[in-house]
Structure formats: structure tokens, C-alpha cells
C-alpha atoms as a PDB file:
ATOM      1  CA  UNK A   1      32.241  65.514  80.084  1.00  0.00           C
ATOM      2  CA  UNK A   2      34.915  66.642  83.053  1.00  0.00           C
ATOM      3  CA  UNK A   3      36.046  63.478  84.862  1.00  0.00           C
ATOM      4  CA  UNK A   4      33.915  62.627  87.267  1.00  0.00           C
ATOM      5  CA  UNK A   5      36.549  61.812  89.836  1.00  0.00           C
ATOM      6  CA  UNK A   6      37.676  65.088  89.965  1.00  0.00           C
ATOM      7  CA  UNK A   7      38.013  67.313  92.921  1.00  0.00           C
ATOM      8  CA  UNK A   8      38.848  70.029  94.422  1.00  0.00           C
ATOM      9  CA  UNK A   9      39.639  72.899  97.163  1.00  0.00           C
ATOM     10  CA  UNK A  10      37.321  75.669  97.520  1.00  0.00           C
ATOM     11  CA  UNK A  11      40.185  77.388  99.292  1.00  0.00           C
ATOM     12  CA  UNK A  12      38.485  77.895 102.172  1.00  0.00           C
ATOM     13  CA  UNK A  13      39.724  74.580 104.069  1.00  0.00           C
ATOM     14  CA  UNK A  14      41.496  71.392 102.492  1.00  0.00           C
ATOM     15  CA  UNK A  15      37.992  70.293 101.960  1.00  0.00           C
ATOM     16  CA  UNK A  16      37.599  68.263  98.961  1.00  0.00           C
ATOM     17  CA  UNK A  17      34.553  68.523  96.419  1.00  0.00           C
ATOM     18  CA  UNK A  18      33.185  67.396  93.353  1.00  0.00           C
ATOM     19  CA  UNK A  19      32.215  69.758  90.640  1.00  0.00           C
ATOM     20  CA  UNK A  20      28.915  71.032  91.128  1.00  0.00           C
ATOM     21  CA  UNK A  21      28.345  72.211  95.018  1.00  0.00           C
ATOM     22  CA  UNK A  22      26.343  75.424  94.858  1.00  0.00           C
ATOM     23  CA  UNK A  23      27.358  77.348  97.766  1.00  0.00           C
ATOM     24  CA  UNK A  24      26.398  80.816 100.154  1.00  0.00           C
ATOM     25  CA  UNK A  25      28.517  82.998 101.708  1.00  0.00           C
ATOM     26  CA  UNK A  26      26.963  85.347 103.845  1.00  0.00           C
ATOM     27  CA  UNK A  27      29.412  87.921 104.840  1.00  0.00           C
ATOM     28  CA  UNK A  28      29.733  90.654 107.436  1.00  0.00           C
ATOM     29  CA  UNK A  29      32.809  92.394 106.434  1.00  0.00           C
ATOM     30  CA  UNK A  30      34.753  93.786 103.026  1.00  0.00           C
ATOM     31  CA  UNK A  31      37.834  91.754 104.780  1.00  0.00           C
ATOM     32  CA  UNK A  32      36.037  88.045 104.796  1.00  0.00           C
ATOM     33  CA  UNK A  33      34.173  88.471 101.121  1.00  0.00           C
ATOM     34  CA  UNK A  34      37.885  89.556  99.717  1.00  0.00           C
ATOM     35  CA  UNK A  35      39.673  87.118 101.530  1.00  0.00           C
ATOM     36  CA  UNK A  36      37.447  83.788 100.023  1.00  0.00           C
ATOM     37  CA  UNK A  37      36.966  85.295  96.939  1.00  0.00           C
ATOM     38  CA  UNK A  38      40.799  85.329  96.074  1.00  0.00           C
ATOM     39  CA  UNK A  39      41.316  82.076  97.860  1.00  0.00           C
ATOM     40  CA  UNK A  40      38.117  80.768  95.513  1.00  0.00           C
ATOM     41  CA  UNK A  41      40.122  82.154  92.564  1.00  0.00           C
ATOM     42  CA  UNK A  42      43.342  80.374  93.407  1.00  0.00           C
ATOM     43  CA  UNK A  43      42.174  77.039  94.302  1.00  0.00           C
ATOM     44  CA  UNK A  44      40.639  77.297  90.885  1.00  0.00           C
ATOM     45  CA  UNK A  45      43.677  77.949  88.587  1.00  0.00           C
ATOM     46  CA  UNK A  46      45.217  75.850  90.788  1.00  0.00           C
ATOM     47  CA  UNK A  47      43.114  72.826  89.836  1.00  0.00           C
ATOM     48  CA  UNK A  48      43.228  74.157  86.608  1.00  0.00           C
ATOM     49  CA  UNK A  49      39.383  74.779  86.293  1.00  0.00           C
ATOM     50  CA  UNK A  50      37.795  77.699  84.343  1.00  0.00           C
ATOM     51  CA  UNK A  51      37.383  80.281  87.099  1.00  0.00           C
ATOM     52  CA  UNK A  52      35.054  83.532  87.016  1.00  0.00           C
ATOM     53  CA  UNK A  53      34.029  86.093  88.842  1.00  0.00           C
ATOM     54  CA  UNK A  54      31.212  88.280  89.279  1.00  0.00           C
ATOM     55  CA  UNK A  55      32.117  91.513  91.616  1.00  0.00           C
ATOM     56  CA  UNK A  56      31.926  95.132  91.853  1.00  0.00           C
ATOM     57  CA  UNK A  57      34.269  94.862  94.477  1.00  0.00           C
ATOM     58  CA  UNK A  58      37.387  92.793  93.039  1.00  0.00           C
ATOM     59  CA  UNK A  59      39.890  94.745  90.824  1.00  0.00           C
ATOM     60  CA  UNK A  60      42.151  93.003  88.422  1.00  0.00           C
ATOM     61  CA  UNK A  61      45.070  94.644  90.459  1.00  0.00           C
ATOM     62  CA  UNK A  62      44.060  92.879  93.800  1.00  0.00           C
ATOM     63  CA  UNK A  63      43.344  89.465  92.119  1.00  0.00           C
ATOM     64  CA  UNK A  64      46.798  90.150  90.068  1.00  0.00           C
ATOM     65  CA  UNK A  65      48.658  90.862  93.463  1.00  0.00           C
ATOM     66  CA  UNK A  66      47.036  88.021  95.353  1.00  0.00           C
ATOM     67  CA  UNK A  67      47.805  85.671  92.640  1.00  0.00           C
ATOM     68  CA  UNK A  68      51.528  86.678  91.961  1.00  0.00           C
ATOM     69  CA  UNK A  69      52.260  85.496  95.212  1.00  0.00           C
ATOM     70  CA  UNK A  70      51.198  82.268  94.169  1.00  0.00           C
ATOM     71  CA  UNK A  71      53.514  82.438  90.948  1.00  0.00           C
ATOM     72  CA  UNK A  72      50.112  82.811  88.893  1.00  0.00           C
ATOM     73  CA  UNK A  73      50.143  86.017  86.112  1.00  0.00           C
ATOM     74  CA  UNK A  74      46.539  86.813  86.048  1.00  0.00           C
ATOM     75  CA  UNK A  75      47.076  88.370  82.445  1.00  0.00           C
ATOM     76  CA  UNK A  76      48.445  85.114  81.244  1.00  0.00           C
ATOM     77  CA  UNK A  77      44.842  83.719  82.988  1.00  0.00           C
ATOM     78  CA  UNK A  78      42.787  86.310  81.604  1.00  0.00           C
ATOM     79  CA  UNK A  79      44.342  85.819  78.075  1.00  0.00           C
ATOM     80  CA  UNK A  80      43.909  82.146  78.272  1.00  0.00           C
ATOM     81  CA  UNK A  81      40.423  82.119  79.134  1.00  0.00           C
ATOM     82  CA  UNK A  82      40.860  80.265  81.858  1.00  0.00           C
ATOM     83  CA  UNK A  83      39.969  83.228  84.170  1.00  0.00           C
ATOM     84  CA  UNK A  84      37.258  86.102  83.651  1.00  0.00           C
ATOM     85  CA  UNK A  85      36.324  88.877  85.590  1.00  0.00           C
ATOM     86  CA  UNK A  86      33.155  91.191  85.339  1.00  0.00           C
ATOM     87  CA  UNK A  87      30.778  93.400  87.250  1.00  0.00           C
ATOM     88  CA  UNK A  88      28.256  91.975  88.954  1.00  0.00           C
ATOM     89  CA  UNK A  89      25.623  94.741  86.954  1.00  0.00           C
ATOM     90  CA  UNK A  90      26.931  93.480  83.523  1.00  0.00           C
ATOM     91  CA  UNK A  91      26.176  89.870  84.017  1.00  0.00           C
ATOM     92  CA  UNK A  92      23.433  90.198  87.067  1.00  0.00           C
ATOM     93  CA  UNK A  93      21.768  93.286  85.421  1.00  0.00           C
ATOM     94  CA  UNK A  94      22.256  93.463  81.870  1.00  0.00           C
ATOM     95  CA  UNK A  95      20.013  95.916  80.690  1.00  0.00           C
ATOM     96  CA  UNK A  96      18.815  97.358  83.960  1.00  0.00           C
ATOM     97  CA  UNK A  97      17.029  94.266  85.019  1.00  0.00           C
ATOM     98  CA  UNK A  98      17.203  90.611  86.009  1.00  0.00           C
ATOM     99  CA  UNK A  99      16.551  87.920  83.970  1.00  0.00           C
ATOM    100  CA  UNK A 100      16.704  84.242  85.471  1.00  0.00           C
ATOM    101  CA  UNK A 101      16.174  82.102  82.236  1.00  0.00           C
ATOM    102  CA  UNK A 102      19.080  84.412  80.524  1.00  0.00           C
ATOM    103  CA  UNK A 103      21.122  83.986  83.796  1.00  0.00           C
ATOM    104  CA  UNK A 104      20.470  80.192  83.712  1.00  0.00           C
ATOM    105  CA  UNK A 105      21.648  80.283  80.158  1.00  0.00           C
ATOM    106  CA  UNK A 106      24.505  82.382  81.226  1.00  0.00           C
ATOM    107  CA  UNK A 107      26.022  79.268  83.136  1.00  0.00           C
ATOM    108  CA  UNK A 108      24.788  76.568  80.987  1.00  0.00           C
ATOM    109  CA  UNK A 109      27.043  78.292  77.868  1.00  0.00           C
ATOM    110  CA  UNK A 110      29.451  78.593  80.455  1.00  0.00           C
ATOM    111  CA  UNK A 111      29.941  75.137  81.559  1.00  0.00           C
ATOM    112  CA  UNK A 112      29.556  73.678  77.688  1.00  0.00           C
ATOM    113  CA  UNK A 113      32.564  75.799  77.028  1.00  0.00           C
ATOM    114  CA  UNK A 114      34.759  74.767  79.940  1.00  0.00           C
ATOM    115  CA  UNK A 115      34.087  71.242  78.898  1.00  0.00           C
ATOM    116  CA  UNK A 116      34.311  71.864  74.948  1.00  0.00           C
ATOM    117  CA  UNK A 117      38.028  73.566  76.085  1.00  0.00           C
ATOM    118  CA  UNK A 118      39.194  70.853  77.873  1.00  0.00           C
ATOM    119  CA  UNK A 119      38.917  71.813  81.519  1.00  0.00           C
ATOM    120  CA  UNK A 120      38.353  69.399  84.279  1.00  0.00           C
ATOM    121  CA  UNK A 121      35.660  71.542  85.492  1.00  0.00           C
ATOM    122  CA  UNK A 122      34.514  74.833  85.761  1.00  0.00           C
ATOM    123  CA  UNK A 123      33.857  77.654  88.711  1.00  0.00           C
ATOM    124  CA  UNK A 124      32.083  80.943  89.685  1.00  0.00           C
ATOM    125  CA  UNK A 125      31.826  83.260  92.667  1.00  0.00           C
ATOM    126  CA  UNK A 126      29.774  86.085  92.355  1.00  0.00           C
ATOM    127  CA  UNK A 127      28.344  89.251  95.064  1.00  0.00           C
ATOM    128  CA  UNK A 128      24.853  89.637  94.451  1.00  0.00           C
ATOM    129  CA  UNK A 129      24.157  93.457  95.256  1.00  0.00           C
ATOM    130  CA  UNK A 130      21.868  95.006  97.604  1.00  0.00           C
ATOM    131  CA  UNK A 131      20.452  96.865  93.791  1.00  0.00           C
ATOM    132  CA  UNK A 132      18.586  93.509  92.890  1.00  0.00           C
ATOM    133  CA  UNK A 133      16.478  94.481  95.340  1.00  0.00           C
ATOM    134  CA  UNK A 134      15.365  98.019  93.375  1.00  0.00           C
ATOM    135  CA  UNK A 135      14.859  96.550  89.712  1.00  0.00           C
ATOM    136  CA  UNK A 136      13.021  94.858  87.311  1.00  0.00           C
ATOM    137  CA  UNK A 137      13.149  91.221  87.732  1.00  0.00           C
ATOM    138  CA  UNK A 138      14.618  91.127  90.857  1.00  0.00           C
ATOM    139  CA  UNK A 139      11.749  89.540  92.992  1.00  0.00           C
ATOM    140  CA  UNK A 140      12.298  86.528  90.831  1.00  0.00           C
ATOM    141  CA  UNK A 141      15.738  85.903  92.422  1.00  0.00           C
ATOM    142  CA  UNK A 142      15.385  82.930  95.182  1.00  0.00           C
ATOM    143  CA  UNK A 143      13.695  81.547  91.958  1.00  0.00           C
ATOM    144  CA  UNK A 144      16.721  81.854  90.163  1.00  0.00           C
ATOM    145  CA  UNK A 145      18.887  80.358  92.872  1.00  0.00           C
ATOM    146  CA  UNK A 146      16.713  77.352  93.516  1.00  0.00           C
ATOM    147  CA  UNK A 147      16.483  76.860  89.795  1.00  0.00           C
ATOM    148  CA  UNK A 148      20.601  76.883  89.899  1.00  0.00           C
ATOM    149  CA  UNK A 149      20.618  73.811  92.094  1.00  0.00           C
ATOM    150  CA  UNK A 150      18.462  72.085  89.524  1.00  0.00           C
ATOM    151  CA  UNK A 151      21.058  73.482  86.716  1.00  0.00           C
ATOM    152  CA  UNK A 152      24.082  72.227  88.617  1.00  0.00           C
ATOM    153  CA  UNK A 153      23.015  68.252  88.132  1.00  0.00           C
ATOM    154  CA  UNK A 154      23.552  69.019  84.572  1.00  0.00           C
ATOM    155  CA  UNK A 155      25.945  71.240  84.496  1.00  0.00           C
ATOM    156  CA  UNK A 156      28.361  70.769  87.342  1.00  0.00           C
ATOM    157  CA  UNK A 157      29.641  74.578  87.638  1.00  0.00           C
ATOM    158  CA  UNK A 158      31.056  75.249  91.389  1.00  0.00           C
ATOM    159  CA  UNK A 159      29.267  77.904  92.373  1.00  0.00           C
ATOM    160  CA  UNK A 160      29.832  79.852  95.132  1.00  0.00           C
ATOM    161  CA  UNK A 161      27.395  82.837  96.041  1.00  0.00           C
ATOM    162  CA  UNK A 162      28.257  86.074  97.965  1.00  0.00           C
ATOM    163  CA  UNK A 163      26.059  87.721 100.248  1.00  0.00           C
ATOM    164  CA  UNK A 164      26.441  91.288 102.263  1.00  0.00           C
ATOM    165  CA  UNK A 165      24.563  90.199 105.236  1.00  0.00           C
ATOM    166  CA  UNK A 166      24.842  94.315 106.015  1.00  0.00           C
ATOM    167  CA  UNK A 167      23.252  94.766 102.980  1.00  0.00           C
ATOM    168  CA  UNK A 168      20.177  92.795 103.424  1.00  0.00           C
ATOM    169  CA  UNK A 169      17.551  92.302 105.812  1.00  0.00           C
ATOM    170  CA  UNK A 170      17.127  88.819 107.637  1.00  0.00           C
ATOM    171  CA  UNK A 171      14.107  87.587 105.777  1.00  0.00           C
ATOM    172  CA  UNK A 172      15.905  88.323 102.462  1.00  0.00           C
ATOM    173  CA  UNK A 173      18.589  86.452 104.154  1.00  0.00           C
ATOM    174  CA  UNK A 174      16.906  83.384 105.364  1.00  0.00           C
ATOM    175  CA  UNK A 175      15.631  83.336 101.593  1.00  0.00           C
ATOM    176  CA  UNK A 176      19.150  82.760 100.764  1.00  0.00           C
ATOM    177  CA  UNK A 177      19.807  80.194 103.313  1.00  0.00           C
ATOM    178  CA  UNK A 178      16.692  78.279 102.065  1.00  0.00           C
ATOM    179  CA  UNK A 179      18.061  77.830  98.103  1.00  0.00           C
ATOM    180  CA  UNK A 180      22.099  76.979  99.012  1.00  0.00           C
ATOM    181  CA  UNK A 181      22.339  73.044 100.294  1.00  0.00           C
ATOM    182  CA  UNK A 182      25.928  74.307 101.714  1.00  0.00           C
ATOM    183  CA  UNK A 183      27.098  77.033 103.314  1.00  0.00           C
ATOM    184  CA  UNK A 184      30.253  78.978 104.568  1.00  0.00           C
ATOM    185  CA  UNK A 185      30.533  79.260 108.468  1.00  0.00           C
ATOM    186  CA  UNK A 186      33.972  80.312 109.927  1.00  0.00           C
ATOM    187  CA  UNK A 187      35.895  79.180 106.798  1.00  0.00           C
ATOM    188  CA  UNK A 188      34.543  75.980 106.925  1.00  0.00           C
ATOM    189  CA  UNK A 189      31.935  74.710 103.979  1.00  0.00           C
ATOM    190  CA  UNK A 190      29.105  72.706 106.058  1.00  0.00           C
ATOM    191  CA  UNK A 191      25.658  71.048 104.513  1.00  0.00           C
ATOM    192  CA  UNK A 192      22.970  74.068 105.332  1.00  0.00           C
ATOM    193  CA  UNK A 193      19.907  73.052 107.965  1.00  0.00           C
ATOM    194  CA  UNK A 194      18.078  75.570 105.852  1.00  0.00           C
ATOM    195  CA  UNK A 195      17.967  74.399 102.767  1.00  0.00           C
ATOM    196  CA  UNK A 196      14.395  73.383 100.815  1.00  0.00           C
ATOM    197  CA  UNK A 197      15.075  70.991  98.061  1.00  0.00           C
ATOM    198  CA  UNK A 198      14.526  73.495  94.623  1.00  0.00           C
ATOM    199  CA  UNK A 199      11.964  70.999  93.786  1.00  0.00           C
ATOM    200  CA  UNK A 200      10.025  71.729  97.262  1.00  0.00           C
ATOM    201  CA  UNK A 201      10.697  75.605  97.249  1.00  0.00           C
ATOM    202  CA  UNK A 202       9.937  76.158  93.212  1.00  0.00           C
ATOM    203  CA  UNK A 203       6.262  74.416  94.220  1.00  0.00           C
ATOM    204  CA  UNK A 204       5.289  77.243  96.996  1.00  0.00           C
END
């Protein structure tokens, strides 16, 4: 098991957290999503967690660039393991649809690994995209995100979950709200006034 005294920054503020804190971001331009998620990624590798991420958006170039400044080679990451990038339809949508359990199981093997490797703990930003709303599976997602709460007692990942608020109407994102106990406002990570206990919500 990761030390249970361990810490971190989000990058977002000097906050400090524990492993585990499942987090939404609900964004409103391409400048504030790109500007956490490379802070996320640094704070990571600079704790020396296991960092991923899950984007359409973020090129290995950008995170490269953003990282050299910080004396970090993201090739000498990527070969390491202790950073991975994908595309949010190759982990989200893997065979044209959305599957919670194999999602769930996605991080669970994820965060076994991180600790059977050695690393203090582990951590994940991903966009969900406005196409989970157009395929198979994807009316099961608040499901999935309240079930990722209960996932994260176990299995401490940091997870931190981007959302286009252009991309998505206000119910969808009040759903969001509703399944993240914290939230990003203005840089800052605060405790969400929204949020239904997965317990609570996974019973409606």
C-alpha cells in the first residue's frame, strides 16, 4: 500500500491532498482545461506519482514543451511508465461504447500497478467528450462517476475529471456536480455543495 501520509499538489494551488480526492473541472475555455491539465501532470511527476491522462485535446508535444521547462523529458516519463497518455475514445469508448464495470476495472488495474511498482500513489485527469452523450452505454455515466467515489476508498487514484461546460447542457452539468465531493472554482479545489453521497445517488 502507498504511504498513507503522503500528499500532494494538484497544481492548481499549494493545496495539499491525500491520495484519493475525486475531483470536477468544469471548464469554459480550451485555455483553462490546458492550463490544469499540464499543471495536474507536473505536480504529479513531481511527487513522483504514476500520472495519466485521458484527452483528445493534449499532444505529447505540448505536455513535452510544458514539462521541459520544468527540467522533466516526457519521453524519459513515458518510457518509464510513470506517465501515459491516450485518447479519451480509446479508454472512454473502446469499442464504440461505454462500459462502467470495464472502466471501473480500468482504474482498479491501474492503481494495483502503481502500488505493485513502487509509487507513492497514483493520478488521472481525463476530458469526458460531448460523444458520450451519442453512444451505447453512455446514459450509464453519472453511474459510473458515483461508483468512482466508492472505488477511490479502495483504491486511492487522484482523479481529476474534465468537463466542457460549452459542450454540455446544465442538467447534464448539475449531474456532474452531484457525483464529484470537490470541485475546481477559480484555481482553487473547494468541497462541492452539490455533491450526493454515491451511496444516496446509486439508490435513486
Amino acid at each position: 500500500m502507498p504511504h498513507n501520509h503522503h500528499t500532494s499538489s494538484l497544481g492548481f494551488t499549494s493545496q495539499q491532498f491525500p491520495p484519493g480526492v475525486h475531483i470536477c473541472q468544469i471548464f469554459s475555455s480550451d485555455d483553462e482545461r490546458q492550463e490544469s491539465l499540464l499543471k495536474f501532470i507536473l505536480s504529479g511527476l513531481q511527487a513522483k506519482e504514476r500520472t495519466t491522462c485521458f484527452s483528445d485535446k493534449a499532444t505529447e508535444k505540448a505536455v513535452g514543451e510544458f514539462l521541459g521547462n520544468y527540467g522533466i523529458s516526457v519521453k524519459e516519463a513515458r518510457d518509464s511508465g510513470a506517465f501515459t497518455l491516450a485518447e479519451t475514445r480509446d479508454i472512454y469508448f473502446k469499442d464504440g461504447r461505454f462500459d462502467p464495470e470495464r472502466m471501473l476495472g480500468v482504474l482498479s488495474q491501474y492503481y494495483d500497478d502503481s502500488v505493485a511498482q513502487g509509487y507513492p500513489a497514483a493520478r488521472v485527469i481525463g476530458e469526458m467528450t460531448p460523444t458520450i452523450q451519442h453512444i451505447d452505454g453512455g446514459s450509464r455515466l453519472m453511474e459510473y462517476e458515483s461508483k468512482v467515489s466508492l472505488l477511490l476508498r479502495d483504491r486511492p487514484v487522484t482523479a481529476v475529471c474534465q468537463y466542457d461546460a460549452r459542450s454540455f447542457d446544465g442538467a447534464v452539468i448539475l449531474d456532474v456536480l452531484k457525483v464529484h465531493p470537490l470541485m475546481v472554482v477559480r484555481g482553487s479545489v473547494v468541497h462541492n455543495p452539490f455533491f450526493i453521497k454515491p451511496e444516496e445517488f446509486l439508490s435513486y
